[in-house]
Structures are given as C-alpha cells and as structure tokens.
PDB file of N, CA and C in Angstrom:
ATOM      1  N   UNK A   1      -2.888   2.413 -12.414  1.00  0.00           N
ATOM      2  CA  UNK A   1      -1.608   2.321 -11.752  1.00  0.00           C
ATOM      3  C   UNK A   1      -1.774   2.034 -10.268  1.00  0.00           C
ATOM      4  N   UNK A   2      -3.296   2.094  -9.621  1.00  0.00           N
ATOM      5  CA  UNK A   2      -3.285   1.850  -8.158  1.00  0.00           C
ATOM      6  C   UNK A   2      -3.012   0.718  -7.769  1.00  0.00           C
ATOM      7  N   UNK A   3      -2.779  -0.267  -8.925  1.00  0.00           N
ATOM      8  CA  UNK A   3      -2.511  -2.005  -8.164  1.00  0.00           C
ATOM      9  C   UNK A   3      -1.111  -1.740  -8.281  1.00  0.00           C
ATOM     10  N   UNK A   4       0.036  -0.970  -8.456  1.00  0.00           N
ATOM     11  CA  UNK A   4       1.119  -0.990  -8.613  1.00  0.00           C
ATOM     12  C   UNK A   4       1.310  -0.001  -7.699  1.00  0.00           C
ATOM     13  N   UNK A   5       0.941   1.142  -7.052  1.00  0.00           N
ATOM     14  CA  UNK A   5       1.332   1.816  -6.010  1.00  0.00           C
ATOM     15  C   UNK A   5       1.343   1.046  -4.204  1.00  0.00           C
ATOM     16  N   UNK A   6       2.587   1.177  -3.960  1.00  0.00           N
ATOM     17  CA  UNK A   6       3.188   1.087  -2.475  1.00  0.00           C
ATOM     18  C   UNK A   6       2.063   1.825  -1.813  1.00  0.00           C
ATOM     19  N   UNK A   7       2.341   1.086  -0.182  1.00  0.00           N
ATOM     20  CA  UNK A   7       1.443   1.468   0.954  1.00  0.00           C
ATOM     21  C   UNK A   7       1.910   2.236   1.364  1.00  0.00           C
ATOM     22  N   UNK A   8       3.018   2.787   1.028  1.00  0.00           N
ATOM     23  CA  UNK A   8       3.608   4.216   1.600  1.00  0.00           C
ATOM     24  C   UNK A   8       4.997   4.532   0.765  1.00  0.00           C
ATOM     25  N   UNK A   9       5.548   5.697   0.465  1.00  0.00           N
ATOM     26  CA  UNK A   9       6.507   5.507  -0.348  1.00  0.00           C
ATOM     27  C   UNK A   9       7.860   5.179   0.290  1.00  0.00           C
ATOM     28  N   UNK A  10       9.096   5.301  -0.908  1.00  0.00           N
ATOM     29  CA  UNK A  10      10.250   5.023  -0.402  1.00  0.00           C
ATOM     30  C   UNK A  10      10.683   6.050  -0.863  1.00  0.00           C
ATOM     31  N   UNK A  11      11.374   6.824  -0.040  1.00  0.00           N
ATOM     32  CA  UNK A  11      12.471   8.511  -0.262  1.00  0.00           C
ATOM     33  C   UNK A  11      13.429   8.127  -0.392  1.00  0.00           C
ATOM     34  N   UNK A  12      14.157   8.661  -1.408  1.00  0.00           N
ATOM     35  CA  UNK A  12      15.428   8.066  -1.808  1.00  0.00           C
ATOM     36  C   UNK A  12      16.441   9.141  -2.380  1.00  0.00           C
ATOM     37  N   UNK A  13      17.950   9.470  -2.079  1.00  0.00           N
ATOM     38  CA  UNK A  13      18.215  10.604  -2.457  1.00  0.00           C
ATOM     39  C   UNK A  13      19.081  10.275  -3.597  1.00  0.00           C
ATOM     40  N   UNK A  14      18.707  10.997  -4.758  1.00  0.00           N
ATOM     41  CA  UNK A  14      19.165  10.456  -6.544  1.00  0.00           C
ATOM     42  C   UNK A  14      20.499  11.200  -6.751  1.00  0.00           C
ATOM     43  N   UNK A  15      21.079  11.679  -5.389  1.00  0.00           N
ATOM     44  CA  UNK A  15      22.013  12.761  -5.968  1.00  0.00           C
ATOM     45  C   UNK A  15      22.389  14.151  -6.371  1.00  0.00           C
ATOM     46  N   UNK A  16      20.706  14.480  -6.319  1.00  0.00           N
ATOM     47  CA  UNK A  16      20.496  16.085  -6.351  1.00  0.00           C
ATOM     48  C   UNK A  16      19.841  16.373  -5.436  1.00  0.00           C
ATOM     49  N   UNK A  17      18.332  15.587  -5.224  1.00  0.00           N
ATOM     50  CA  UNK A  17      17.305  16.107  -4.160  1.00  0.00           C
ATOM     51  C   UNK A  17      16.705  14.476  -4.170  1.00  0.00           C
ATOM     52  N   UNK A  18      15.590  14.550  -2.869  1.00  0.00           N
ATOM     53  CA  UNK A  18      15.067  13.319  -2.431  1.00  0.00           C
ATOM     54  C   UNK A  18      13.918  12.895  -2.875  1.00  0.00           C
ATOM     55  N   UNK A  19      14.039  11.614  -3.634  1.00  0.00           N
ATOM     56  CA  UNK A  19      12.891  11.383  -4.686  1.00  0.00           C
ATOM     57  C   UNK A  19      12.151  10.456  -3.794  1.00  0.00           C
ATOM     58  N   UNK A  20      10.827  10.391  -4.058  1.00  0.00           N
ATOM     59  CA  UNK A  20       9.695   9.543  -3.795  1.00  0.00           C
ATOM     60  C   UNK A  20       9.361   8.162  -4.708  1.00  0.00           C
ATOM     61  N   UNK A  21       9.466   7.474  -4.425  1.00  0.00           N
ATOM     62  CA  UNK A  21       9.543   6.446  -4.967  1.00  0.00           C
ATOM     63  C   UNK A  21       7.773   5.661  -4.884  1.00  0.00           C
ATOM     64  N   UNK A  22       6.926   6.018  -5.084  1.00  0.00           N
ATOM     65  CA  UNK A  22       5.437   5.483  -4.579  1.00  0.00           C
ATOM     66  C   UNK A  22       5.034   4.127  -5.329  1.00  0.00           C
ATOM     67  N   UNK A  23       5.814   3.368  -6.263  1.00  0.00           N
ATOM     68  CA  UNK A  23       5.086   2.530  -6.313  1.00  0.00           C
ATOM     69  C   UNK A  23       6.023   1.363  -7.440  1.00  0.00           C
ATOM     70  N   UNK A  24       5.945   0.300  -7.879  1.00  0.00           N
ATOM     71  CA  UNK A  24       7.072  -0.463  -8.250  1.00  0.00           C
ATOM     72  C   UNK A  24       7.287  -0.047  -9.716  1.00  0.00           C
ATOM     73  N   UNK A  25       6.526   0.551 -10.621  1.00  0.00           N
ATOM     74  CA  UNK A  25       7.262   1.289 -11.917  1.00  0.00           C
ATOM     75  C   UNK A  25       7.862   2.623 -11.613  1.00  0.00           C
ATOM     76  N   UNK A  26       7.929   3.414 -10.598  1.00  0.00           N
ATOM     77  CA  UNK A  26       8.710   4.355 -10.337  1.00  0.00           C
ATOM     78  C   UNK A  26      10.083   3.580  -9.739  1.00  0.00           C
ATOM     79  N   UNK A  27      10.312   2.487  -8.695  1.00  0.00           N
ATOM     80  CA  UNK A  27      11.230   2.075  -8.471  1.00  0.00           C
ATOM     81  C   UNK A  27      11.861   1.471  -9.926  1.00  0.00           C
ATOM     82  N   UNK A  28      11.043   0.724 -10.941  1.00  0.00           N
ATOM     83  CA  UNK A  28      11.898   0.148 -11.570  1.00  0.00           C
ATOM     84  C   UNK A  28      12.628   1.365 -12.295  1.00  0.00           C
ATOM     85  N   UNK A  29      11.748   2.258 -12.415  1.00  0.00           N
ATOM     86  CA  UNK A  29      13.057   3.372 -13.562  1.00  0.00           C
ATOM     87  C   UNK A  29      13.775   4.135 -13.124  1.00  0.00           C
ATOM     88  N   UNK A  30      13.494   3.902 -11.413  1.00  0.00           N
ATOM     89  CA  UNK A  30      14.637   4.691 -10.715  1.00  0.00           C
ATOM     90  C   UNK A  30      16.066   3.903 -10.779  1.00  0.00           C
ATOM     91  N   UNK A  31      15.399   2.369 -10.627  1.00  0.00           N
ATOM     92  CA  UNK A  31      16.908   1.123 -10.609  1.00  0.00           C
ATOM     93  C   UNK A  31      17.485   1.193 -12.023  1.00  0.00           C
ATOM     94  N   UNK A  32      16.485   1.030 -12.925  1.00  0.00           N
ATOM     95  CA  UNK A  32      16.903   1.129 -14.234  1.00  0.00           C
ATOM     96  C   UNK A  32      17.982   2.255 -14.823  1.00  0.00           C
ATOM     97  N   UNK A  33      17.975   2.946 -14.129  1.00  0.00           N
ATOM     98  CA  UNK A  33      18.910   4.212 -14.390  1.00  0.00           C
ATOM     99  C   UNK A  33      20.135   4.717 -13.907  1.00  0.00           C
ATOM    100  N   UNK A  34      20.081   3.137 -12.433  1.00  0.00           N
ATOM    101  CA  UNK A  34      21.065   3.719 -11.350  1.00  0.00           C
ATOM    102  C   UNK A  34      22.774   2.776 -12.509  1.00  0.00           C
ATOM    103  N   UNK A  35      23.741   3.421 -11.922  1.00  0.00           N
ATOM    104  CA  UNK A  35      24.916   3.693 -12.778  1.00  0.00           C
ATOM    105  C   UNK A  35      25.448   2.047 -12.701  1.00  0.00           C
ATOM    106  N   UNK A  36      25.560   1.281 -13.460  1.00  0.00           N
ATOM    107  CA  UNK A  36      25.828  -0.105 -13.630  1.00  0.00           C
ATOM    108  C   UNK A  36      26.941  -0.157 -13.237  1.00  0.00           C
ATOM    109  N   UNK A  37      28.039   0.418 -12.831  1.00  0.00           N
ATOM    110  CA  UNK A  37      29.324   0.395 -12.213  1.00  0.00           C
ATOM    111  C   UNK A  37      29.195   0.424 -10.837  1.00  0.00           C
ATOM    112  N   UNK A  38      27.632   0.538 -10.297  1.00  0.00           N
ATOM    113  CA  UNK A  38      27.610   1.070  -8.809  1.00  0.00           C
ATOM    114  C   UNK A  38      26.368  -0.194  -8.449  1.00  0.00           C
ATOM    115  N   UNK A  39      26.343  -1.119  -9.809  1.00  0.00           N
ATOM    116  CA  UNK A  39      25.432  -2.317  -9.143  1.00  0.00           C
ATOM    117  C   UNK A  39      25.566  -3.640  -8.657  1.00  0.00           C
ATOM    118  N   UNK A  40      24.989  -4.633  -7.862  1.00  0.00           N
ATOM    119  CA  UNK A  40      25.592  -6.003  -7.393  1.00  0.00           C
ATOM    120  C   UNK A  40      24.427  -6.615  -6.898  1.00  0.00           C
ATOM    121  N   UNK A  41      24.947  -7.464  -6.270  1.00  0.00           N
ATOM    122  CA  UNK A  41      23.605  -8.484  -5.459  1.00  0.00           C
ATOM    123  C   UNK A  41      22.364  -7.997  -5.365  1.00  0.00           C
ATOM    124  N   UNK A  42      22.703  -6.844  -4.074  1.00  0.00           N
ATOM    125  CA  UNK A  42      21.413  -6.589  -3.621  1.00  0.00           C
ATOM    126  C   UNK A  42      20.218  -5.544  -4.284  1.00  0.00           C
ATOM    127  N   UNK A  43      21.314  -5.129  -5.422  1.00  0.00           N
ATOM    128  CA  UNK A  43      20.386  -4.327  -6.541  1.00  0.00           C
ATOM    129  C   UNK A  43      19.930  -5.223  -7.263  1.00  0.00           C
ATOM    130  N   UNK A  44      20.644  -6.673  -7.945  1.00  0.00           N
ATOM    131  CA  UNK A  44      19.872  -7.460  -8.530  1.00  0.00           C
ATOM    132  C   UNK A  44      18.789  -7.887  -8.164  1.00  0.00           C
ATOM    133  N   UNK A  45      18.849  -8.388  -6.794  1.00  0.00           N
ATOM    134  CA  UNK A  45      17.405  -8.788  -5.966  1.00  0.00           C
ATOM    135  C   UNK A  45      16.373  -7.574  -6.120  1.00  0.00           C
ATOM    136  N   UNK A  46      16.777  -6.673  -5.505  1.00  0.00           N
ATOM    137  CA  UNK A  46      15.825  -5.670  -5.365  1.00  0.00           C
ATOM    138  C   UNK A  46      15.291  -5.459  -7.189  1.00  0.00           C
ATOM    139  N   UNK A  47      15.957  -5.473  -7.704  1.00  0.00           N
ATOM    140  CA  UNK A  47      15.275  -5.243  -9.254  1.00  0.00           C
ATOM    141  C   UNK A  47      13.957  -6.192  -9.413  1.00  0.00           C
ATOM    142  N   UNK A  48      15.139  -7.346  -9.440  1.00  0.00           N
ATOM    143  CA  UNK A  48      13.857  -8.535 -10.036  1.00  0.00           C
ATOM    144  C   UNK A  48      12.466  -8.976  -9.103  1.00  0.00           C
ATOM    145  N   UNK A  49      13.032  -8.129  -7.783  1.00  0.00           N
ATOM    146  CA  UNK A  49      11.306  -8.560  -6.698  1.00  0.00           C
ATOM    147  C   UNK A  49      10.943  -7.167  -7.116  1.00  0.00           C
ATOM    148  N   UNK A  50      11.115  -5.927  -7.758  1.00  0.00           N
ATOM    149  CA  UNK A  50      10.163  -4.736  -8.242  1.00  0.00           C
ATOM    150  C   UNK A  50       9.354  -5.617  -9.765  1.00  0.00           C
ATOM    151  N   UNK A  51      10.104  -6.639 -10.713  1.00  0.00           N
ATOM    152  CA  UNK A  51       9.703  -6.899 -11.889  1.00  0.00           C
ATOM    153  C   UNK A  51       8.729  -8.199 -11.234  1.00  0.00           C
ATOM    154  N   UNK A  52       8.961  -8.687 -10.389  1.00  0.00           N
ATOM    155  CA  UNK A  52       7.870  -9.784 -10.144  1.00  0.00           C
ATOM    156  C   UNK A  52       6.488  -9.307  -9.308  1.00  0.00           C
ATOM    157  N   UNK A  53       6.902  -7.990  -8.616  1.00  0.00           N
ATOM    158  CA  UNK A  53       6.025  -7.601  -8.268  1.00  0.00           C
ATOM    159  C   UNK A  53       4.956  -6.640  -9.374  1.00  0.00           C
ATOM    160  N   UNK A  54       5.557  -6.155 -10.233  1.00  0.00           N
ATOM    161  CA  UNK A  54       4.796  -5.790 -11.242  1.00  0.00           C
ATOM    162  C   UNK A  54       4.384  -6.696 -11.869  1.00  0.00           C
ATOM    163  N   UNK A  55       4.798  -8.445 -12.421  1.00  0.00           N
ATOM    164  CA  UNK A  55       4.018  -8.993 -13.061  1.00  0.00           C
ATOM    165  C   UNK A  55       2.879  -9.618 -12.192  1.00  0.00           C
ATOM    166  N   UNK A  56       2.909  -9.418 -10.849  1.00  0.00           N
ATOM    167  CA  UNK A  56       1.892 -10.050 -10.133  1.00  0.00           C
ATOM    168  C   UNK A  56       2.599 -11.520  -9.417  1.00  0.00           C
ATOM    169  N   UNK A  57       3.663 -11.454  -9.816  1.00  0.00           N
ATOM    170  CA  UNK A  57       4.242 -12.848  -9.087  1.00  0.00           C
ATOM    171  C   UNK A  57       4.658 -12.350  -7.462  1.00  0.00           C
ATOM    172  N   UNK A  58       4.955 -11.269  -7.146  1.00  0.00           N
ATOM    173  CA  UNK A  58       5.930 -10.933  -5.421  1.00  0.00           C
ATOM    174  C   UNK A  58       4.525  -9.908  -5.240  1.00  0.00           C
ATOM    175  N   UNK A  59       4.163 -10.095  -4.050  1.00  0.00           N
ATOM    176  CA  UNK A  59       3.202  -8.832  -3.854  1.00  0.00           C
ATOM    177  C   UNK A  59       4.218  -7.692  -3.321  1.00  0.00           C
ATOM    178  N   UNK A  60       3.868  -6.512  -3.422  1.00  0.00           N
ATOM    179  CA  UNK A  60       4.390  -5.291  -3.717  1.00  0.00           C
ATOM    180  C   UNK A  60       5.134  -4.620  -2.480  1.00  0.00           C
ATOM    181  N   UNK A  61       4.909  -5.262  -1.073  1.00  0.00           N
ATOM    182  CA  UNK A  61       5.448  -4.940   0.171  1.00  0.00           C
ATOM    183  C   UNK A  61       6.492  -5.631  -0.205  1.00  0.00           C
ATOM    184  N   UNK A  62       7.022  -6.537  -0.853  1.00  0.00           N
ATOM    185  CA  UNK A  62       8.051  -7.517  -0.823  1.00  0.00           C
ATOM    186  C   UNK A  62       9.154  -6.761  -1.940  1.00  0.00           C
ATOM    187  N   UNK A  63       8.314  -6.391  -2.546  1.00  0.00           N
ATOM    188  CA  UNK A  63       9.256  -4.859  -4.237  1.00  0.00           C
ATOM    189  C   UNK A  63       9.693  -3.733  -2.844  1.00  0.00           C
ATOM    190  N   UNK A  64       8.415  -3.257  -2.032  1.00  0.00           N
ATOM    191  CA  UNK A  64       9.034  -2.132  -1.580  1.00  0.00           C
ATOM    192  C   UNK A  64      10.028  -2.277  -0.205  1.00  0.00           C
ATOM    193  N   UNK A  65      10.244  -3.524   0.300  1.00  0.00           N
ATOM    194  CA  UNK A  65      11.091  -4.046   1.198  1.00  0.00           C
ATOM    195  C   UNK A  65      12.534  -4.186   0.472  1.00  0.00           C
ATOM    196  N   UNK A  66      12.374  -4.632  -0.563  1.00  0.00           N
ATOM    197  CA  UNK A  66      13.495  -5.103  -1.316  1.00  0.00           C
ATOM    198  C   UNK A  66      14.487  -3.818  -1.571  1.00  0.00           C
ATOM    199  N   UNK A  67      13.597  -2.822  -1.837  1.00  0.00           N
ATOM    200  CA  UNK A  67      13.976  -1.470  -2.541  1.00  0.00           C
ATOM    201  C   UNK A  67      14.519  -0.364  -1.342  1.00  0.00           C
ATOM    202  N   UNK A  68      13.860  -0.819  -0.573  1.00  0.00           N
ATOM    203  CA  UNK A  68      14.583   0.135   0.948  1.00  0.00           C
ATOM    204  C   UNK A  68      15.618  -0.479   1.629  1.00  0.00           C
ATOM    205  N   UNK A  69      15.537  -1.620   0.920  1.00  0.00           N
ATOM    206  CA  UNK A  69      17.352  -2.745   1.666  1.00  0.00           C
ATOM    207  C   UNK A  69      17.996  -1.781   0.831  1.00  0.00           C
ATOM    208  N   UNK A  70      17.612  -2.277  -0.342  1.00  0.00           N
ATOM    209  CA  UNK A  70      19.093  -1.462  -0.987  1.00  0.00           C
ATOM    210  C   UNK A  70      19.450  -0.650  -1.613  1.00  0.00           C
ATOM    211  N   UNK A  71      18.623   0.414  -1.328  1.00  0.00           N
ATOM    212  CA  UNK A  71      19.006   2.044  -0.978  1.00  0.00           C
ATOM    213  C   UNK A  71      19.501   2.318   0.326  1.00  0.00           C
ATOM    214  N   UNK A  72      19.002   1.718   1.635  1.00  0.00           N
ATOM    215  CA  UNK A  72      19.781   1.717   2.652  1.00  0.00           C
ATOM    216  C   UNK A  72      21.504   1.418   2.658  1.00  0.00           C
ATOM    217  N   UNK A  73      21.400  -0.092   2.252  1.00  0.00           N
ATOM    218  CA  UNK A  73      22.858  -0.430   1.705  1.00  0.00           C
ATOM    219  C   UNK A  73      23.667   0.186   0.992  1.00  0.00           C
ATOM    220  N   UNK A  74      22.870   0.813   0.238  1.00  0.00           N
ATOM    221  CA  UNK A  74      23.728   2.225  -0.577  1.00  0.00           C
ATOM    222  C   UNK A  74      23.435   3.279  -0.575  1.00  0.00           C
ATOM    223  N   UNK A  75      23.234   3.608   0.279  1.00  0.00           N
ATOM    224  CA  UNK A  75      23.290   4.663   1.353  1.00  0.00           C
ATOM    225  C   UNK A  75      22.630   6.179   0.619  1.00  0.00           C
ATOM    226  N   UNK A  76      21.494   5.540  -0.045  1.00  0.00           N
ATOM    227  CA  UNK A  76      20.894   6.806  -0.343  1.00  0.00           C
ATOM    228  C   UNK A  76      19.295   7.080   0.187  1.00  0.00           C
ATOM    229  N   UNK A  77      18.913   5.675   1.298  1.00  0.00           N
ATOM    230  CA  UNK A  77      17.655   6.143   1.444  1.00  0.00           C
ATOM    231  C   UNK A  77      17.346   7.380   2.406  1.00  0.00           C
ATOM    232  N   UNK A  78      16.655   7.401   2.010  1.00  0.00           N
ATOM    233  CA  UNK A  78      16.285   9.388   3.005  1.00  0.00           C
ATOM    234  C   UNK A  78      15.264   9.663   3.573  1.00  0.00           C
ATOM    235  N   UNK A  79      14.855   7.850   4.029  1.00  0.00           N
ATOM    236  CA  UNK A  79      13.822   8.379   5.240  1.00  0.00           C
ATOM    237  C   UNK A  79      14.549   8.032   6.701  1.00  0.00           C
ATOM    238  N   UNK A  80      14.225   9.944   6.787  1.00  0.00           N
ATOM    239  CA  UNK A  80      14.604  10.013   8.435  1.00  0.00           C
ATOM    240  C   UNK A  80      16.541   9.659   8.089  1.00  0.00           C
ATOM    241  N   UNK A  81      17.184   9.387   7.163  1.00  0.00           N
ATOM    242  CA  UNK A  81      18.372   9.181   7.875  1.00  0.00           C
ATOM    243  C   UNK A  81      19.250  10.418   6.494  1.00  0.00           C
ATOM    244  N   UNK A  82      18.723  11.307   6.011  1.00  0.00           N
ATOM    245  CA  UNK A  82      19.164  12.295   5.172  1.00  0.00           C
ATOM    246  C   UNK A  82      18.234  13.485   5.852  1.00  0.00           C
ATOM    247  N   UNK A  83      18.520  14.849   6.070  1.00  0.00           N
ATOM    248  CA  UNK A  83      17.785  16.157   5.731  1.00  0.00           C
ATOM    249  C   UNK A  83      17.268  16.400   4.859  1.00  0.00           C
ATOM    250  N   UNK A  84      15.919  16.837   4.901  1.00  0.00           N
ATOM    251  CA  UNK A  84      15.996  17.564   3.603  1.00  0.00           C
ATOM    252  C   UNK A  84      16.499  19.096   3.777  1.00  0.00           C
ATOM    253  N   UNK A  85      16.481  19.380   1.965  1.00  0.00           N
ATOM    254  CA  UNK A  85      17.266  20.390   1.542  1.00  0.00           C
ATOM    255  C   UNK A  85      16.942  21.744   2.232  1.00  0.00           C
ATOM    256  N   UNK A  86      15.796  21.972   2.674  1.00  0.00           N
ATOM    257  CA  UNK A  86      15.407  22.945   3.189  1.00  0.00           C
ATOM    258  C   UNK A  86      15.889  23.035   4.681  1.00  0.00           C
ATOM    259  N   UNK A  87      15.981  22.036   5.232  1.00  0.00           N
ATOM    260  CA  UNK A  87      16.457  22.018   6.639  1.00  0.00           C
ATOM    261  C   UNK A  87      17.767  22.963   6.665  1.00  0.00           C
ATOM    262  N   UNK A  88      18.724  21.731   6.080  1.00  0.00           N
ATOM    263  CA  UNK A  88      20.117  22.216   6.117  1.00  0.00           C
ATOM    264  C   UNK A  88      20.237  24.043   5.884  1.00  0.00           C
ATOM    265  N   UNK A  89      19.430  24.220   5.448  1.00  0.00           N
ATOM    266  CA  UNK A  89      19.401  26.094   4.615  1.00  0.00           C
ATOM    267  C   UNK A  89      18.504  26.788   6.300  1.00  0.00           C
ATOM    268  N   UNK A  90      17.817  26.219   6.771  1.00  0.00           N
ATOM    269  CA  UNK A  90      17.648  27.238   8.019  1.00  0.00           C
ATOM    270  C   UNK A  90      18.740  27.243   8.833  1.00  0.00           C
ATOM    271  N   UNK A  91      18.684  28.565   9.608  1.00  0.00           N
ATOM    272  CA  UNK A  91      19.716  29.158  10.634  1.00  0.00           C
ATOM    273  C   UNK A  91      18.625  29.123  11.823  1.00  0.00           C
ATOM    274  N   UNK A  92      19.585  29.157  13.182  1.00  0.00           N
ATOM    275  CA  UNK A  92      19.612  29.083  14.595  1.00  0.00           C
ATOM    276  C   UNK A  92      19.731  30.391  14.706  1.00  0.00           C
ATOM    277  N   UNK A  93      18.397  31.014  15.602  1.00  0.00           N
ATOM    278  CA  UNK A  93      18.068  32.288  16.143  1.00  0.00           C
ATOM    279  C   UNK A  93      18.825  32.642  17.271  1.00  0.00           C
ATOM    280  N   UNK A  94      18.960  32.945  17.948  1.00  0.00           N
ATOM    281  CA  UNK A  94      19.625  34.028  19.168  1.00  0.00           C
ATOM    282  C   UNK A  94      19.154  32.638  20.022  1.00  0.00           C
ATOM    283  N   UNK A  95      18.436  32.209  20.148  1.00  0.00           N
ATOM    284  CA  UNK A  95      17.938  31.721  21.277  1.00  0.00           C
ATOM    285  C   UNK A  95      18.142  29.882  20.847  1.00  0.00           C
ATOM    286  N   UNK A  96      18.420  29.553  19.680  1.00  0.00           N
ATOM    287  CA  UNK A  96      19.154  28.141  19.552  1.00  0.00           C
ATOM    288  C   UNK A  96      18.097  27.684  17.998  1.00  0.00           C
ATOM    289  N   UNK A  97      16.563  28.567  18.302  1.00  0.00           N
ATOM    290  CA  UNK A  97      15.462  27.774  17.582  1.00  0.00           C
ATOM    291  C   UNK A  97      15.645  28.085  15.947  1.00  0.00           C
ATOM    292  N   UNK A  98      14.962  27.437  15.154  1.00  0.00           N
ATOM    293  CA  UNK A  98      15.431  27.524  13.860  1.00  0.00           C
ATOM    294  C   UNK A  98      14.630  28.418  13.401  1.00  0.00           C
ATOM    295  N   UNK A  99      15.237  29.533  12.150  1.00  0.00           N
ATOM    296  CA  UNK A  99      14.278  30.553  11.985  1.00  0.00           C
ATOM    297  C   UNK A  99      14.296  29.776  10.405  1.00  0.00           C
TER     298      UNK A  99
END
C-alpha cells in the first residue's frame, strides 16, 4: 500500500470526528460514501484524479490536491481550519491559560 500512501495526510471532518485521510484508497472510500445528494463537479474531479491516481495514470500529489479542494469547498477539511474535539472540551484557568 506504500505506492498509494500521500506525502502527508488530508484531515477531514466526516461529521462525527476528524478523519485522516493518508493515502488515495482511503480517500476513495471516504468519497465513495460521501451522500450523493451532497455531490457535483468538484467531487467528480476529485474522485476520478484519486481513481487515476490509483491506476498509476495522475501521480498521487495531484489525488491529494484534488481531495483537499474539495473538502475545503465543502467545508469539511480540518487542517488547521476545524478544532479538534479535545480542544473545544478544555476550559480557561483564572489566569486566561487552558487547563
């Protein structure tokens, strides 16, 4: 699976908690699953450059570029622009800092 793992992953939030996305068969069954009433263009693109990048036709920066457009665009990617879950759950001490 290492010729199919990303140079770094894509965090993506599925709706419950923030998934890792490391490599273009985790993106495809993450797309594969996302709700067909909530898909269009830029999920089509992004699909078919994760399936060309798995057959060896798109090299795999081009699957994981594709895949952070449009989770951005649909507004679930969660690097750096979501909390994670644990954040939101700490409290501010007397003094401002997070306990």
């Amino acid at each position: 699976m290492n010729g199919y793992t990303f140079e770094s992953p894509v965090l993506v939030y599925d709706g419950e908690a923030i998934r890792e996305i490391g490599g273009v068969w985790d993106a495809i069954e993450f797309m594969e699953e996302w709700p067909v009433q909530r898909r269009g263009l830029i999920y089509e693109t992004a699909l078919d450059a994760c399936y060309a990048a798995h057959d060896g036709r798109k090299p795999l920066e081009t699957a994981r570029r594709a895949l952070a457009t449009w989770a951005r665009r649909s507004e679930i990617l969660a690097n750096g622009t979501i909390a994670p879950a644990w954040f939101s759950q700490q409290e501010a001490g007397p003094d401002g800092a997070l306990t």
